[in-house]
Structures are given as C-alpha cells and as structure tokens.
Protein backbone atom coordinates (compact mmCIF):
# COMPACT_ATOMS: atom_id res chain seq x y z
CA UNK A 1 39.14 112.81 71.49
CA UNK A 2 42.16 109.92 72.11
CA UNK A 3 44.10 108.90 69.92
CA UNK A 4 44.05 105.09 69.68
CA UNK A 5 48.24 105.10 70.43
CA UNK A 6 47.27 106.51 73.69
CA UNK A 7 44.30 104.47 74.13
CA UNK A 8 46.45 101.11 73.82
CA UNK A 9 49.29 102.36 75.73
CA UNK A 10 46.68 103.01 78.61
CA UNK A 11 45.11 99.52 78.51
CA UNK A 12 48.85 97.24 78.09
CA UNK A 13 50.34 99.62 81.06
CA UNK A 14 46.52 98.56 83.45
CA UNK A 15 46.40 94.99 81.61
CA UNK A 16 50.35 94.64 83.04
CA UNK A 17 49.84 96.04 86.58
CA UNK A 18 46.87 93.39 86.71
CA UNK A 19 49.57 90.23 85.44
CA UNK A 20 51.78 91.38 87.89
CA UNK A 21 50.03 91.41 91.22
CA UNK A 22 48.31 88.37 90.01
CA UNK A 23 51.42 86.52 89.35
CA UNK A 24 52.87 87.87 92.42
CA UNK A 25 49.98 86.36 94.65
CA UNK A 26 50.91 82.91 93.72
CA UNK A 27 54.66 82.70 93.56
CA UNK A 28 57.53 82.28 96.54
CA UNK A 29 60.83 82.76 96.19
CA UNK A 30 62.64 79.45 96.57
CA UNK A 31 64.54 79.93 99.72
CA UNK A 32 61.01 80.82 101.18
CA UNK A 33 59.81 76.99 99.79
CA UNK A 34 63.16 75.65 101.13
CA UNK A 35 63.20 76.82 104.61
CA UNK A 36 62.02 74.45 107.74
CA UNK A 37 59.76 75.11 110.44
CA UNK A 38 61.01 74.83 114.34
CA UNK A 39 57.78 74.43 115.82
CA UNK A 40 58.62 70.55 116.76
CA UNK A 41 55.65 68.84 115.04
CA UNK A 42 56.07 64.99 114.47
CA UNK A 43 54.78 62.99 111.75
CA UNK A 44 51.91 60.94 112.66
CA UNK A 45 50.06 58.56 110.53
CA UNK A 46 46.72 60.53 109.23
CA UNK A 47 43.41 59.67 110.88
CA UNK A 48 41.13 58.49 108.19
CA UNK A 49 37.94 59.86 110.10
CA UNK A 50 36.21 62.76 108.60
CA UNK A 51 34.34 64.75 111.28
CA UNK A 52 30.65 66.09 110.49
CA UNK A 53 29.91 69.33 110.16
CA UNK A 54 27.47 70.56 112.25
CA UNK A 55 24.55 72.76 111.16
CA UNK A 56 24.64 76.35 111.46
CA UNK A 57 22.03 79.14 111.66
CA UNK A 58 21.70 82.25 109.54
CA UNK A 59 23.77 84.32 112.35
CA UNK A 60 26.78 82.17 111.60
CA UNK A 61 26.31 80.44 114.82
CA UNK A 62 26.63 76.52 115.91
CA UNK A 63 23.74 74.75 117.01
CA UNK A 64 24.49 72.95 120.00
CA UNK A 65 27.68 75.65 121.04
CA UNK A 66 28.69 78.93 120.87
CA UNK A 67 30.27 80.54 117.68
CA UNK A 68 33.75 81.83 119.11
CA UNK A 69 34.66 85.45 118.13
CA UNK A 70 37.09 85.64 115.28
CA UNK A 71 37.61 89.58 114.56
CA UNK A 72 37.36 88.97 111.09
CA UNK A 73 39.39 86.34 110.85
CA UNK A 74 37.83 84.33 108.54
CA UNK A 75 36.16 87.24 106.20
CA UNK A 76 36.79 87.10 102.58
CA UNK A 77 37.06 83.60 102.43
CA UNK A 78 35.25 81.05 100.25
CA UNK A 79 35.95 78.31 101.95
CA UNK A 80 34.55 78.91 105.47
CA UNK A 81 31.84 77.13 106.73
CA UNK A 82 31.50 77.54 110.18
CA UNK A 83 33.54 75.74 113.08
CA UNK A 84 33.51 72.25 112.59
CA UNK A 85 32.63 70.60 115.88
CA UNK A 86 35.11 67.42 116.56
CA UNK A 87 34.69 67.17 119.86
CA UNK A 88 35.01 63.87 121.62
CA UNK A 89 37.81 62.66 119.05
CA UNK A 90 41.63 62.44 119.97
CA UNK A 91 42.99 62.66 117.02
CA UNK A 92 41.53 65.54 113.95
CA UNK A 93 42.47 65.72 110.47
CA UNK A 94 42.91 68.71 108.63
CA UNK A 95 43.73 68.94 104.75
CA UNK A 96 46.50 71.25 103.54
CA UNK A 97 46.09 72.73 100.22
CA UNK A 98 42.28 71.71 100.03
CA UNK A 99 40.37 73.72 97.35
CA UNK A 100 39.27 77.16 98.04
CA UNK A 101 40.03 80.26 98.05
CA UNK A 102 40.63 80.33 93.95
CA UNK A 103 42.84 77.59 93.90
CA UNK A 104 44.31 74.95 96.18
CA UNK A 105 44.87 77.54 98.59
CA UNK A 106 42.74 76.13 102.13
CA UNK A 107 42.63 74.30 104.99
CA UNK A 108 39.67 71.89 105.21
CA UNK A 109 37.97 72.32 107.75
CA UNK A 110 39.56 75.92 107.99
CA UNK A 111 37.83 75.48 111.79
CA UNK A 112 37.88 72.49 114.40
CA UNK A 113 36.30 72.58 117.54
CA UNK A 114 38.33 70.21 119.71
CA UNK A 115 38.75 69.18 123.18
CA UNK A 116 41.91 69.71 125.24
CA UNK A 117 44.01 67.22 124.78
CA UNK A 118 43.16 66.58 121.35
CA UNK A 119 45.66 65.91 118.76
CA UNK A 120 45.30 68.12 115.33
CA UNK A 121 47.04 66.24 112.34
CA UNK A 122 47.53 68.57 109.35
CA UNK A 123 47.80 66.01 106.10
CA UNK A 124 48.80 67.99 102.53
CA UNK A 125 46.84 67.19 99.53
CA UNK A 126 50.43 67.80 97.36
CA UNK A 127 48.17 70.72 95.65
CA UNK A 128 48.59 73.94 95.52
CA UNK A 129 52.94 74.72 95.53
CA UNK A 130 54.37 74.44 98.69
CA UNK A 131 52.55 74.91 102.42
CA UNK A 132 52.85 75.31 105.89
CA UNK A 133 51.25 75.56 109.06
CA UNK A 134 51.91 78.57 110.96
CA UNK A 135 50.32 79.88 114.31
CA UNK A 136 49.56 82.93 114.70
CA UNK A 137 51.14 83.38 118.22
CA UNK A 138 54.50 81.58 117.03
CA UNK A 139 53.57 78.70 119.37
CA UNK A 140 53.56 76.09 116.83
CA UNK A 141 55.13 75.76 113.03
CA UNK A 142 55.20 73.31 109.84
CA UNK A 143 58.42 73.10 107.99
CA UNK A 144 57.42 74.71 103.70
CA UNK A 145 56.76 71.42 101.68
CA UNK A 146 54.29 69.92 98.71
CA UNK A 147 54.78 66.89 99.28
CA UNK A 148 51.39 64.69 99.27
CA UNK A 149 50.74 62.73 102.38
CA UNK A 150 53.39 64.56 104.48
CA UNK A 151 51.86 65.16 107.93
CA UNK A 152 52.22 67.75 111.29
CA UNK A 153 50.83 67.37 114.15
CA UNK A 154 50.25 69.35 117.48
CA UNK A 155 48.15 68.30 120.38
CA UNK A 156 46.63 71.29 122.34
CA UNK A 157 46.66 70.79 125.92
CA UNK A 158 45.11 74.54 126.82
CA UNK A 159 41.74 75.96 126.03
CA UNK A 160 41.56 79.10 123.62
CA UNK A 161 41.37 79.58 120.23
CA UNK A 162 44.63 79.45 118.39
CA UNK A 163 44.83 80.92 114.95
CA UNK A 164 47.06 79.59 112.00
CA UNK A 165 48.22 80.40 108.22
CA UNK A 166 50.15 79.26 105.57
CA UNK A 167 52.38 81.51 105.40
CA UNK A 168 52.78 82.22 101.50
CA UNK A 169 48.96 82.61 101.05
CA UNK A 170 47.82 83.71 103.96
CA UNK A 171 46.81 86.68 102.06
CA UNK A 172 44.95 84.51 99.57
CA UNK A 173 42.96 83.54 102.67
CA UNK A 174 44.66 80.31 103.50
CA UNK A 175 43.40 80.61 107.32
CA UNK A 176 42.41 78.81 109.95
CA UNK A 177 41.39 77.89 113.65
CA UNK A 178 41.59 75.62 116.16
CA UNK A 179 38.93 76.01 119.36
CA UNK A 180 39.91 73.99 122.26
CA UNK A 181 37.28 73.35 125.01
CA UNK A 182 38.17 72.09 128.31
C-alpha cells in the first residue's frame, strides 16, 4: 500500500510536467515576437471578398478538382476543411490568428486554391499573441506582429503548392497552403 505523502508527491510532480509543456506551447520569448521578416511582403489594403468553400466528398477530395497531396500536412488539425477553391480572383484573403486549433492559433482558410498570378493577402485578426507567415521553402516571410488589421501579401507567379506556418505555433497546427494552378 502508498502512503498518501507519496501519493501527492506523485500527482504535483505529473500535475507540474503537464503546466509546463502547456505553458510552454503558448509562450515566445520576446526577441522571437520582436524580430522582422525579410521575405519583402508589402502592405496592401485587405480584400473584403470571402471566397466559398467548395463541397467536398467523404475521401477528402474537391468536387470539381483534384485534392493536391499534402503528406500529412494538414493532420491533427481542427481547423481544416479542405482546399478552398478561389480560383478566378486576383486578389485572396487569408485571416491570421483565426480560431482553431485550441485557441486563436489558424489560418482561415488554412488552404486556397489560386491561379498564377494571384495575389494572397494575409490580414491578422490581432488574436492570438503575435504571428507570422512563414513558407516552408524560405521563399517568402511575414515580419512577428499582433497587430489587428496589419497585412502581407505575396503574389505567386509559379504553379505548385507552397506550404506556410507561423512560426511560434506551427506545432499547435497553425498551417497552411497555397495551390497555384496555371
């Protein structure tokens, strides 16, 4: 049998491993919040178009197009919803710090189906701490801010898919994609 001194000790010491990592998840040190992005984006005034999402099929597919590949990309997050098909637009809006992911921790739509040429605007809610926009391949990148209403843009000239994070929470599934079609 345990004694109950053991039996607390045992439950603070797994109760403060738990605070920890939980804490951890959600903080940034402040020169990480303070530091700018050199990806050249520009601020552009926010298109107030919403694009419809299109329907999609119990295979995870688009109707009307085919679901790119994202090697699990996208698993684990709440917030997914298929690629949202914007085609025929020049200009795309995409929320920063949109709700998901247990918090303010998204992108919304966290995918956009877009046409070359197309210009992606990235507008911040001001929720959530501090964000930025991050590709994957380096080829693009937001400076760290909260600030509601601040934009970045990046017009994709090339077909492909190119991938993107928030940096700070990209582990809290703050993910997303961009599809360019010719």
């Amino acid at each position: 049998m345990m004694d109950s001194h053991s039996t607390r000790r045992a439950f603070a010491a797994a109760l403060g491993t738990l605070a920890v990592g939980a804490f951890a998840g959600c903080t940034g040190s402040g020169a990480e919040a303070n530091q700018a992005g050199g990806g050249g984006g520009e601020s552009t005034p926010a298109s107030t178009e919403t694009p419809a999402r299109t329907a999609t099929d119990a295979a995870g597919s688009e109707s009307g197009g085919d679901e790119p590949s994202f090697g699990g990309w996208f698993d684990d997050m709440s917030n997914y919803d298929g690629v949202v098909d914007t085609t025929g637009n020049s200009e795309v809006t995409v929320a920063v710090g949109a709700s998901g992911n247990n918090g303010n921790y998204a992108f919304d739509p966290a995918a956009v189906r877009v046409d070359a040429g197309t210009t992606v605007v990235w507008e911040w809610t001001g929720e959530g701490a501090s964000h930025n926009v991050s590709a994957k391949d380096g080829s693009f990148e937001s400076e760290m801010t909260g600030e509601k209403g601040h934009t970045f843009s990046q017009t994709f000239e090339e077909a492909g898919t190119y991938k993107y994070v928030c940096t700070p929470h990209q582990a809290m599934g703050m993910r997303g994609a961009v599809v360019v079609t010719e």
